[in-house]
C-alpha atoms as a PDB file:
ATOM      1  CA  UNK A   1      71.964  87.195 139.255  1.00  0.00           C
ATOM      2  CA  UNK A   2      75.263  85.654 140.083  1.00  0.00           C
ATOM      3  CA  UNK A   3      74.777  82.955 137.715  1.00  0.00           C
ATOM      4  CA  UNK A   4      74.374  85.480 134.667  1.00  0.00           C
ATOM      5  CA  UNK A   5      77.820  87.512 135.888  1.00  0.00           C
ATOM      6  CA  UNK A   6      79.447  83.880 136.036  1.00  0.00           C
ATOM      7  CA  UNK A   7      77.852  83.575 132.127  1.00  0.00           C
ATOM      8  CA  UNK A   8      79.081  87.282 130.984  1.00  0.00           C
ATOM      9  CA  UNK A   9      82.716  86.637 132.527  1.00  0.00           C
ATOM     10  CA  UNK A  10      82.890  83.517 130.472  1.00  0.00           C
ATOM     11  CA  UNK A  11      81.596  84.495 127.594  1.00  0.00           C
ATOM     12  CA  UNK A  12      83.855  87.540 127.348  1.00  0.00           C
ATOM     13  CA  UNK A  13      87.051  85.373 128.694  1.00  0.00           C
ATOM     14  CA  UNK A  14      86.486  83.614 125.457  1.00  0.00           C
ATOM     15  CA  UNK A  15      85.818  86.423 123.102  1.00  0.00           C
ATOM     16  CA  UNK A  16      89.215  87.775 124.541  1.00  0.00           C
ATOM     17  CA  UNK A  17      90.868  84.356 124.308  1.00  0.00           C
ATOM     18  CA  UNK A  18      89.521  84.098 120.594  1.00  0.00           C
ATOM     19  CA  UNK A  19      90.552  87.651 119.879  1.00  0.00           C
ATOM     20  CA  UNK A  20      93.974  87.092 121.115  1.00  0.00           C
ATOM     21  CA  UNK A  21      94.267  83.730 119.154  1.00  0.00           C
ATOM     22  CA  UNK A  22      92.865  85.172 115.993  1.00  0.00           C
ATOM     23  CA  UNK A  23      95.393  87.798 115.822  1.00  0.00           C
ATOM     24  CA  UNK A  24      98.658  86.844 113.872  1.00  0.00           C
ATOM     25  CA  UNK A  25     102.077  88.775 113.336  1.00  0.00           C
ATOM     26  CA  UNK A  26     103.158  89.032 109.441  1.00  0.00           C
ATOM     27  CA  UNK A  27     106.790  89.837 109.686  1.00  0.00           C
ATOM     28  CA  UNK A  28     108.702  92.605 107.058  1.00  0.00           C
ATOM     29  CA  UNK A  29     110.162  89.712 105.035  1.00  0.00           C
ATOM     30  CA  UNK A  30     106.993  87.517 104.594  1.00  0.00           C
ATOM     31  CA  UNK A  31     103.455  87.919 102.932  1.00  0.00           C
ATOM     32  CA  UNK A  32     100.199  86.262 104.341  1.00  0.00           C
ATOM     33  CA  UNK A  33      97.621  84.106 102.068  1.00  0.00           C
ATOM     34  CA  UNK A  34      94.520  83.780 103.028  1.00  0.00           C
ATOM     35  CA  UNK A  35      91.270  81.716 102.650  1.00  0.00           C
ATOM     36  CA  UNK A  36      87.964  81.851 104.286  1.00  0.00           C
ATOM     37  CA  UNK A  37      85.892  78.938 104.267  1.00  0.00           C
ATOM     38  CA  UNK A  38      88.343  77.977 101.217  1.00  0.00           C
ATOM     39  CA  UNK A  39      87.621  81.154  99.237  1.00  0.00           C
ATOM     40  CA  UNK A  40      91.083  83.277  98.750  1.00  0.00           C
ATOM     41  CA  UNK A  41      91.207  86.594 100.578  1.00  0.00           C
ATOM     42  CA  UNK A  42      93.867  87.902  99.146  1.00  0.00           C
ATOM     43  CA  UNK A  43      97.259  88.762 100.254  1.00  0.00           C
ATOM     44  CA  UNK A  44      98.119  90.267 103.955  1.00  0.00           C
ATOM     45  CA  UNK A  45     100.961  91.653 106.095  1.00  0.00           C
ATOM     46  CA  UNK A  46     103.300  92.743 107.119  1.00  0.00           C
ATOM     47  CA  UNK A  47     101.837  93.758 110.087  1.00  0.00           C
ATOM     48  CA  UNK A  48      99.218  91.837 112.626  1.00  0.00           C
ATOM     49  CA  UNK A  49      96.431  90.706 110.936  1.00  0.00           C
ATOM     50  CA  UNK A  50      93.349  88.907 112.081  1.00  0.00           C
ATOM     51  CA  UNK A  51      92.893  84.902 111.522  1.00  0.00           C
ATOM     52  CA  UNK A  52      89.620  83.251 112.303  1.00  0.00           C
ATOM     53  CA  UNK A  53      90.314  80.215 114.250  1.00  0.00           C
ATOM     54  CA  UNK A  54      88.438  77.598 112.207  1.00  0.00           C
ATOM     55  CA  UNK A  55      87.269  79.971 109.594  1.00  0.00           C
ATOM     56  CA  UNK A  56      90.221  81.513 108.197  1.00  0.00           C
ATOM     57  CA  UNK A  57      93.476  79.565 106.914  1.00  0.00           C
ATOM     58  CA  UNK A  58      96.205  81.689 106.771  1.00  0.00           C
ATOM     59  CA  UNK A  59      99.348  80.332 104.590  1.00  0.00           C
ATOM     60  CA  UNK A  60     103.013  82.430 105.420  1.00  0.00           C
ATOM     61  CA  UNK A  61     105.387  82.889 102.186  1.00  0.00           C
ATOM     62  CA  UNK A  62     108.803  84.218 102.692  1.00  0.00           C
ATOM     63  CA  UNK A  63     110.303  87.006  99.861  1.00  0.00           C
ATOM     64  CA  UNK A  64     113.573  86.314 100.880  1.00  0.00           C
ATOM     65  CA  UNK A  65     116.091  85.308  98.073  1.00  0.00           C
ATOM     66  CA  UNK A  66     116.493  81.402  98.274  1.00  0.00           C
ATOM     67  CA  UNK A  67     119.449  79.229  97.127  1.00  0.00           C
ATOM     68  CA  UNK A  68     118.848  76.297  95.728  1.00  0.00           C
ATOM     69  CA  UNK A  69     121.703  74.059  94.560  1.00  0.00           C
ATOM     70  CA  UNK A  70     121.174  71.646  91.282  1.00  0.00           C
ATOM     71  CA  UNK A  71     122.352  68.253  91.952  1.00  0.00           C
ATOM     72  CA  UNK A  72     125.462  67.344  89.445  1.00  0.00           C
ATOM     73  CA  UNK A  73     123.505  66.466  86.179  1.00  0.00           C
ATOM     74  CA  UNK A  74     125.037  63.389  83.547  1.00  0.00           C
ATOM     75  CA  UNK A  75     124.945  65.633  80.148  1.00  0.00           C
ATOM     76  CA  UNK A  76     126.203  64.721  76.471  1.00  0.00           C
ATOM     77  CA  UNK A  77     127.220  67.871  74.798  1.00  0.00           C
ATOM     78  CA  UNK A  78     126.707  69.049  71.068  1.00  0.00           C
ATOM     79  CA  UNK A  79     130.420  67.462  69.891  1.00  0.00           C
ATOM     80  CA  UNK A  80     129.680  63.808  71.803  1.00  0.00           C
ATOM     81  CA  UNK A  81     131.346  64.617  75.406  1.00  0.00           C
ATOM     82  CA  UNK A  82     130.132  63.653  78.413  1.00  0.00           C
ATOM     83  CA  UNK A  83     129.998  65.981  81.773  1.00  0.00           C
ATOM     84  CA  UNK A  84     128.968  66.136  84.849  1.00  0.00           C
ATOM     85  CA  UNK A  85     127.514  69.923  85.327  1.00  0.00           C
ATOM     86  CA  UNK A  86     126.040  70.850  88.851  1.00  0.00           C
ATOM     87  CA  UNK A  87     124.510  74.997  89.648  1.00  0.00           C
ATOM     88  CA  UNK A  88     123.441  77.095  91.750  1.00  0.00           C
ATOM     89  CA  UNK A  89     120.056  79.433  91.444  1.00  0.00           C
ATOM     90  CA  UNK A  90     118.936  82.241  93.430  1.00  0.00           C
ATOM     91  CA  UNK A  91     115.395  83.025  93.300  1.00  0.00           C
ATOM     92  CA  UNK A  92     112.185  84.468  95.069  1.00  0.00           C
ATOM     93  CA  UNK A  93     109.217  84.885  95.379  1.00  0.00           C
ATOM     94  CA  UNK A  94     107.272  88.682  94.373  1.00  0.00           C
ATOM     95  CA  UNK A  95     104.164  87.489  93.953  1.00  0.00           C
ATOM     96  CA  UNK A  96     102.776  85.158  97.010  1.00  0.00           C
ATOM     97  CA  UNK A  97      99.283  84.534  95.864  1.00  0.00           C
ATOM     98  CA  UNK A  98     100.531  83.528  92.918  1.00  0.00           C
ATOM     99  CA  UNK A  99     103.172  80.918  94.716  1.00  0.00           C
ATOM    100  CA  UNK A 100     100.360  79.436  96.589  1.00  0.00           C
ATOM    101  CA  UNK A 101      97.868  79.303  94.695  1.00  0.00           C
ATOM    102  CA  UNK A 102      99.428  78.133  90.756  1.00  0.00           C
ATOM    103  CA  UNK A 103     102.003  75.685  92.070  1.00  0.00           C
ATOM    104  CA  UNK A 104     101.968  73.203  95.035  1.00  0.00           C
ATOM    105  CA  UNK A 105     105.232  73.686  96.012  1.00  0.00           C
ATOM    106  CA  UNK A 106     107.075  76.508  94.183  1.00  0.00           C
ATOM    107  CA  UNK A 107     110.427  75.591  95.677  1.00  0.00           C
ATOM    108  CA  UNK A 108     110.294  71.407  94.015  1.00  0.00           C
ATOM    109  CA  UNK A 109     108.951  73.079  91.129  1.00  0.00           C
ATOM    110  CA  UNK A 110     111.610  75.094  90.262  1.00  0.00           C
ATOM    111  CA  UNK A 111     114.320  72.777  91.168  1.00  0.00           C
ATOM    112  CA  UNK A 112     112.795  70.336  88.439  1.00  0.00           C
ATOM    113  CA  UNK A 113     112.428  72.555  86.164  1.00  0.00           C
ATOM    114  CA  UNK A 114     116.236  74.083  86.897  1.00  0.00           C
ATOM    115  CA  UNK A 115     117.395  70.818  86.583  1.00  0.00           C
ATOM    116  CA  UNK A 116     116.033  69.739  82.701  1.00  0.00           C
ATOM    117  CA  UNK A 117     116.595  73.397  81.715  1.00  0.00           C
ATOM    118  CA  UNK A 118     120.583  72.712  82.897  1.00  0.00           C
ATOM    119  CA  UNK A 119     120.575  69.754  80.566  1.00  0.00           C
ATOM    120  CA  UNK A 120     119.155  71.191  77.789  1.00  0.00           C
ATOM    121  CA  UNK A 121     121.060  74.177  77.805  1.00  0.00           C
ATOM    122  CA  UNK A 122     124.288  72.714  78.422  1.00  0.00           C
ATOM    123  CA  UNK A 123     123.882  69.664  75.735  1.00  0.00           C
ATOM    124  CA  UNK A 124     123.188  72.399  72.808  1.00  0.00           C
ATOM    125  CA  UNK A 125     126.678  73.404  73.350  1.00  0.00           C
ATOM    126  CA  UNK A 126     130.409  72.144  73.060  1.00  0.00           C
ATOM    127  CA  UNK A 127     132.638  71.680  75.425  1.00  0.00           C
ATOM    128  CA  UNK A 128     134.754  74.749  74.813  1.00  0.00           C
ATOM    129  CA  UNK A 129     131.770  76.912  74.807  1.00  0.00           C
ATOM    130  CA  UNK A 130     130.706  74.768  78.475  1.00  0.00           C
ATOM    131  CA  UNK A 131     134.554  75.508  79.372  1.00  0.00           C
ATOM    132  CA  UNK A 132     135.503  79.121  78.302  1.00  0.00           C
ATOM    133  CA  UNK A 133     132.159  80.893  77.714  1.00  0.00           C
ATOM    134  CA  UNK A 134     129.643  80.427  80.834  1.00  0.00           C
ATOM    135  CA  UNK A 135     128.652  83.482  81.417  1.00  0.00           C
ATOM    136  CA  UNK A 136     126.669  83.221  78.130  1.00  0.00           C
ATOM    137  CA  UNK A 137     125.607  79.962  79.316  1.00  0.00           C
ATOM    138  CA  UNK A 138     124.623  81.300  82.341  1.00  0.00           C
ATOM    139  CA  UNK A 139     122.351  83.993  81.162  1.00  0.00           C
ATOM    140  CA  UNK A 140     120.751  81.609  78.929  1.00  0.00           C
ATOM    141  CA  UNK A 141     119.766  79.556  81.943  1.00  0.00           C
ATOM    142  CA  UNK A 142     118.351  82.197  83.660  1.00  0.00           C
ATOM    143  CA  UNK A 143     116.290  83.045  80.809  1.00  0.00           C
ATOM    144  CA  UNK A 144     114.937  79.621  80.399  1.00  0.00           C
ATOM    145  CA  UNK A 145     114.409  78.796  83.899  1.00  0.00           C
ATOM    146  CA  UNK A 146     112.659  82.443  84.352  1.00  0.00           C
ATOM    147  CA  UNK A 147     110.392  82.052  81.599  1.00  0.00           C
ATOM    148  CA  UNK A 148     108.842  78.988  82.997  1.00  0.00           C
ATOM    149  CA  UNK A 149     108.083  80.191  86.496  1.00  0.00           C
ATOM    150  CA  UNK A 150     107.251  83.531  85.832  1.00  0.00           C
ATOM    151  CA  UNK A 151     103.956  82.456  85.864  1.00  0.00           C
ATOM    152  CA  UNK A 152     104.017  81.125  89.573  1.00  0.00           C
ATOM    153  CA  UNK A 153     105.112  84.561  91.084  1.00  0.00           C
ATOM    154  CA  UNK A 154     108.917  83.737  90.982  1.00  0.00           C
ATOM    155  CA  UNK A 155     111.761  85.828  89.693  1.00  0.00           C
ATOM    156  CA  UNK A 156     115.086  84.095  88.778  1.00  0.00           C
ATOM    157  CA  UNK A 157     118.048  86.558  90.162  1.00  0.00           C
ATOM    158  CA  UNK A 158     121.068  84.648  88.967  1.00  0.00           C
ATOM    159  CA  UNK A 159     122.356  80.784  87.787  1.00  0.00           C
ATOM    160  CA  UNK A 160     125.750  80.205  87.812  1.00  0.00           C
ATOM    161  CA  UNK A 161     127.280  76.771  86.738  1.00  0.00           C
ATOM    162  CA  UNK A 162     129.276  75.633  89.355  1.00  0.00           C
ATOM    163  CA  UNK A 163     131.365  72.765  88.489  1.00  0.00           C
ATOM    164  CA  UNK A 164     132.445  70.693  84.965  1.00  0.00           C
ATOM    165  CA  UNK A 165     133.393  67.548  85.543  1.00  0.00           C
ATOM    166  CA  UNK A 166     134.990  66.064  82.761  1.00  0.00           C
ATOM    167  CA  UNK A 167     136.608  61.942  81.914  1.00  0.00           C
ATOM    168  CA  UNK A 168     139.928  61.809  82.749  1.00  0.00           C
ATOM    169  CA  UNK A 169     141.252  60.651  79.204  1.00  0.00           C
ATOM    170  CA  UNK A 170     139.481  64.278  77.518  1.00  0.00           C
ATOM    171  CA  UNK A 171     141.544  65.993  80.138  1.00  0.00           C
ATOM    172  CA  UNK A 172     144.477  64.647  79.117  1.00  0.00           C
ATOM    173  CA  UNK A 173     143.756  65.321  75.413  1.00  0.00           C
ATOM    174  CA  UNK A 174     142.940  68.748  75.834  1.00  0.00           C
ATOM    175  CA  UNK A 175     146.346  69.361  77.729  1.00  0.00           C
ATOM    176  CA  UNK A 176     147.843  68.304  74.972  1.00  0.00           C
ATOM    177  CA  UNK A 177     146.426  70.075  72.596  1.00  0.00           C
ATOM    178  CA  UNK A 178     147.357  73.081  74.900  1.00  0.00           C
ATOM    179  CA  UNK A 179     150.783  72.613  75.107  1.00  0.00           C
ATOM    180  CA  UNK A 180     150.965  72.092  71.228  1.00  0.00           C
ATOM    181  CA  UNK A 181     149.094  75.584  70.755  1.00  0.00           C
ATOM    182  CA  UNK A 182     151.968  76.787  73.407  1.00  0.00           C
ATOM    183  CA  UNK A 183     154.788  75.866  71.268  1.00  0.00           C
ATOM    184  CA  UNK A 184     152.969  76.824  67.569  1.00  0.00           C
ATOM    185  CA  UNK A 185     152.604  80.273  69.424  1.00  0.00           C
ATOM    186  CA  UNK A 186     156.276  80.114  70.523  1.00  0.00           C
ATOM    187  CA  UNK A 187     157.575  79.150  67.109  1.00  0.00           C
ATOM    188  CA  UNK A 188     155.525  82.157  65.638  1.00  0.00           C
ATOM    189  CA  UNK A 189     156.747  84.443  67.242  1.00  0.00           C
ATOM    190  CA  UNK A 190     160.510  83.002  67.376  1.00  0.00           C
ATOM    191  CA  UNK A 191     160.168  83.260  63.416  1.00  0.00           C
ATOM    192  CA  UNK A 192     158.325  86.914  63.590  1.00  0.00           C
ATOM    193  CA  UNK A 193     161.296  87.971  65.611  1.00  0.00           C
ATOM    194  CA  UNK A 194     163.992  86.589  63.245  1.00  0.00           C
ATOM    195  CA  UNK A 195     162.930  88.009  60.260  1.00  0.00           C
ATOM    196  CA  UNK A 196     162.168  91.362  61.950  1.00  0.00           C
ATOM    197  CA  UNK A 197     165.886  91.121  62.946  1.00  0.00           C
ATOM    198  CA  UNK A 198     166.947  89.919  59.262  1.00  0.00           C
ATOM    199  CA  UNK A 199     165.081  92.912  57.769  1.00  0.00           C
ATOM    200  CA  UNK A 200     166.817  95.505  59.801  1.00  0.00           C
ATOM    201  CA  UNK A 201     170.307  93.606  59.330  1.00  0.00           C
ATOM    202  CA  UNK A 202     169.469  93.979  55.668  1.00  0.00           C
ATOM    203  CA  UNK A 203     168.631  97.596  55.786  1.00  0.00           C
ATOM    204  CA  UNK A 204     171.937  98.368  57.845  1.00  0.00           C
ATOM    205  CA  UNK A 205     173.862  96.558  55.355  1.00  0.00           C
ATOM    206  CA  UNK A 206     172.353  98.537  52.412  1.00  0.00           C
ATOM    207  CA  UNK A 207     172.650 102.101  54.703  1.00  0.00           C
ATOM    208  CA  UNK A 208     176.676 101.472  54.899  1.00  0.00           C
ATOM    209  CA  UNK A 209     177.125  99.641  51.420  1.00  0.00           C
ATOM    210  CA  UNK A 210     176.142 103.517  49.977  1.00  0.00           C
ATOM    211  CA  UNK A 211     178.659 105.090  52.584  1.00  0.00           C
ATOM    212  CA  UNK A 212     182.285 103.599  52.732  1.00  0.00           C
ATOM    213  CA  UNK A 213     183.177 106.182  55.617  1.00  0.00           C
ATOM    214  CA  UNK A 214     180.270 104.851  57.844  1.00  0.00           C
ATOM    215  CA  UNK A 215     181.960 101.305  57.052  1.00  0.00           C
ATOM    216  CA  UNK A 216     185.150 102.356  58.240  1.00  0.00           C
ATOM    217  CA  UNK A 217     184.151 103.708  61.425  1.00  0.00           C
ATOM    218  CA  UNK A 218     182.162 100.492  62.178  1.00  0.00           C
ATOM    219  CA  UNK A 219     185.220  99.262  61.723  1.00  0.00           C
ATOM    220  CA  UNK A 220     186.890 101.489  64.285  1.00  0.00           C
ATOM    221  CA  UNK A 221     183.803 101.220  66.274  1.00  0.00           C
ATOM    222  CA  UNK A 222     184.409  97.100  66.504  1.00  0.00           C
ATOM    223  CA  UNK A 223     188.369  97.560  67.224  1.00  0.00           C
ATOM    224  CA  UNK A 224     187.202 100.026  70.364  1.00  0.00           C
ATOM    225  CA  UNK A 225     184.915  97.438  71.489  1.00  0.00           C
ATOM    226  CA  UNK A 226     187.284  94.449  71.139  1.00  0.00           C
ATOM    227  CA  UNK A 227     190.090  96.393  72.814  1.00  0.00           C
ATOM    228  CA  UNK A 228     188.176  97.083  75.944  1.00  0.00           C
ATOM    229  CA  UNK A 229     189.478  93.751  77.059  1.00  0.00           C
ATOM    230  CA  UNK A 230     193.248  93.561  77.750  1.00  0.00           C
ATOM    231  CA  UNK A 231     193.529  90.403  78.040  1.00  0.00           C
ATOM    232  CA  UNK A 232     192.223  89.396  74.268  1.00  0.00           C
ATOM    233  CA  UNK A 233     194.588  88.665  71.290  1.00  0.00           C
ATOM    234  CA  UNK A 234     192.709  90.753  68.510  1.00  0.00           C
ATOM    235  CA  UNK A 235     193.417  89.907  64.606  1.00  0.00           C
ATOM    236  CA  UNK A 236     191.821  92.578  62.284  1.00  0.00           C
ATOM    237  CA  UNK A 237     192.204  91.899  58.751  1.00  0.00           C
ATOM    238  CA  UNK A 238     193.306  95.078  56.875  1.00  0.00           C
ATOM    239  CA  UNK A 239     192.266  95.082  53.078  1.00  0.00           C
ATOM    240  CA  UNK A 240     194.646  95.013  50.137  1.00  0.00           C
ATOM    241  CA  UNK A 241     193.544  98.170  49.100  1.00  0.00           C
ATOM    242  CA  UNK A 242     195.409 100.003  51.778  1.00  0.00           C
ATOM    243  CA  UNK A 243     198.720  97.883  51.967  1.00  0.00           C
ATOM    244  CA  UNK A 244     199.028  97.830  48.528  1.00  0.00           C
ATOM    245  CA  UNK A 245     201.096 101.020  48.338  1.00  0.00           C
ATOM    246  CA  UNK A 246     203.388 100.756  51.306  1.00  0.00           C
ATOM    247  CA  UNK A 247     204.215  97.130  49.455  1.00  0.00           C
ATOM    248  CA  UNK A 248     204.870  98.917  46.157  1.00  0.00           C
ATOM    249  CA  UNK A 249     207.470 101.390  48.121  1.00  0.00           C
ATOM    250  CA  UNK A 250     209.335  98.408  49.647  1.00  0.00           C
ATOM    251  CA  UNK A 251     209.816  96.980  46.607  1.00  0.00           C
ATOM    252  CA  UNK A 252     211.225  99.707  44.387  1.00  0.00           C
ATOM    253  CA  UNK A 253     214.357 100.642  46.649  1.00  0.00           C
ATOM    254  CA  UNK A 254     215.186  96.649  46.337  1.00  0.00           C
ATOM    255  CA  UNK A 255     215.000  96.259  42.352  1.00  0.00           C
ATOM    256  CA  UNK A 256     217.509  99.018  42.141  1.00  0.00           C
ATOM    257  CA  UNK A 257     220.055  97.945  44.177  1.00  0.00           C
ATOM    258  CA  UNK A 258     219.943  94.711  42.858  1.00  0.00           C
ATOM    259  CA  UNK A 259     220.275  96.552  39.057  1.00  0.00           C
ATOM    260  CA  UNK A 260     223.601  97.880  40.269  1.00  0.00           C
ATOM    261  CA  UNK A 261     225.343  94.895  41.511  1.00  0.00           C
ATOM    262  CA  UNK A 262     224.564  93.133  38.337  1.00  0.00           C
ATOM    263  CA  UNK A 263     226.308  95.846  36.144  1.00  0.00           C
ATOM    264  CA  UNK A 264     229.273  95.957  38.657  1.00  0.00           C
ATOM    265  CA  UNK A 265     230.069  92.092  38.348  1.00  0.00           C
ATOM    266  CA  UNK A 266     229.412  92.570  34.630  1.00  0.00           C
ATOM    267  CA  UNK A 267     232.418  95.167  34.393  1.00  0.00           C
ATOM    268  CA  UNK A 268     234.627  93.003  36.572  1.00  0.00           C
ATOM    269  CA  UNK A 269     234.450  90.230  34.125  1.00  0.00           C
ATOM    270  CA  UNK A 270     234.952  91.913  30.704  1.00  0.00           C
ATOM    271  CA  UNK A 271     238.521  93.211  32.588  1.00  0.00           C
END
């Protein structure tokens, strides 16, 4: 009898120790894959769920958004330049079975494939696309690289091209060529301003050639401004037009008096 209690206490100290070891704890950010005997069962968790020790193999997959960082890639561009382009792509996983079960390892995977989809993308453009539009560039990445592992439970959230490297003589071209477009733009708009400032000289000119009072007060206008400064020596050339007849006056009193001494010595000398 003692030897059968001994048996029952065993027995059940293993059911309990199997029990215990068979149970496994799924946490909120993971997902469970598992096989029996090599046959999928299907996805568990989160939550405890119940592994067979030597029956059941039970393969963890984390949802959580993963960052994986593209090495810097050598890439020729459409117009012949050479770059070095590195990136950065967030993805993860929403479907688990999926990851495990239609790609070895879904992480290697889609670094590869992140990696020829970056040089492909990138040597289909120019450099000034690669330079001033990557966001377009980015979204087609993200379409590319999404479209290929779509079908092993991944979603791409977002690529973004990190760093252009470019040789050190196209650097120096290109500033350059931006300080020329600097100083075509300058000269543009020096020469936009200068005729804008000859047209409305022209149309003052025209507004007081049809009003000789406006002209004279511009002129009085100019002799106020000059005279605000005492110590200035101002000459202001008056036109003939108004001296003229204080000249005329001058003159007249003098050709008469001169008439008159004439006819007196002519008197004197015919006594």
């Amino acid at each position: 009898m003692g030897a059968w209690v001994v048996v029952v206490v065993f027995l059940a100290i293993v059911l309990v120790g199997v029990a215990i070891a068979s149970l496994r704890i799924i946490k909120e950010y993971e997902r469970g894959v598992a096989f029996r005997l090599g046959r999928l069962r299907g996805p568990l968790g989160p939550g405890i769920v119940v592994v067979l020790p030597g029956v059941d193999k039970l393969v963890r997959v984390d949802l959580r958004t993963v960052t994986l960082t593209i090495p810097p890639q050598e890439v020729i561009t459409r117009d012949n330049v050479t770059a070095r382009v590195n990136a950065v792509v967030l993805f993860r996983v929403i479907d688990a079975t999926k990851s495990v079960m239609a790609v070895e390892n879904f992480a290697v995977a889609t670094s590869q494939i992140a990696q020829t989809t970056l040089r492909s993308v990138v040597g289909r453009a120019d450099l000034d696309t690669l330079l001033a539009h990557r966001a377009d560039l980015n979204e087609d990445l993200a379409a590319s690289i999404a479209k290929q592992t779509e079908p092993w439970g991944i979603q791409v959230e977002v690529v973004e091209i990190k760093d252009v490297e470019i040789p050190e003589m196209m650097q120096r071209a290109m500033a350059r060529e931006a300080e020329a477009e600097r100083e075509r733009r300058a000269k543009v708009i020096s020469a936009h301003g200068e005729l804008q400032a000859s047209t409305e000289l022209r149309d003052a000119a025209m507004t007081l050639s049809e009003s000789p009072a406006s002209l004279q007060l511009r002129y009085l206008q100019t002799l106020l401004e000059l005279g605000a400064d005492q110590n200035s020596t101002v000459v202001f050339p008056i036109p003939m037009d108004i001296v003229r007849p204080f000249l005329e006056s001058t003159e007249r009193p003098a050709d008469s008096t001169g008439d008159g001494v004439s006819h007196i010595r002519r008197v004197r000398s015919d006594d």
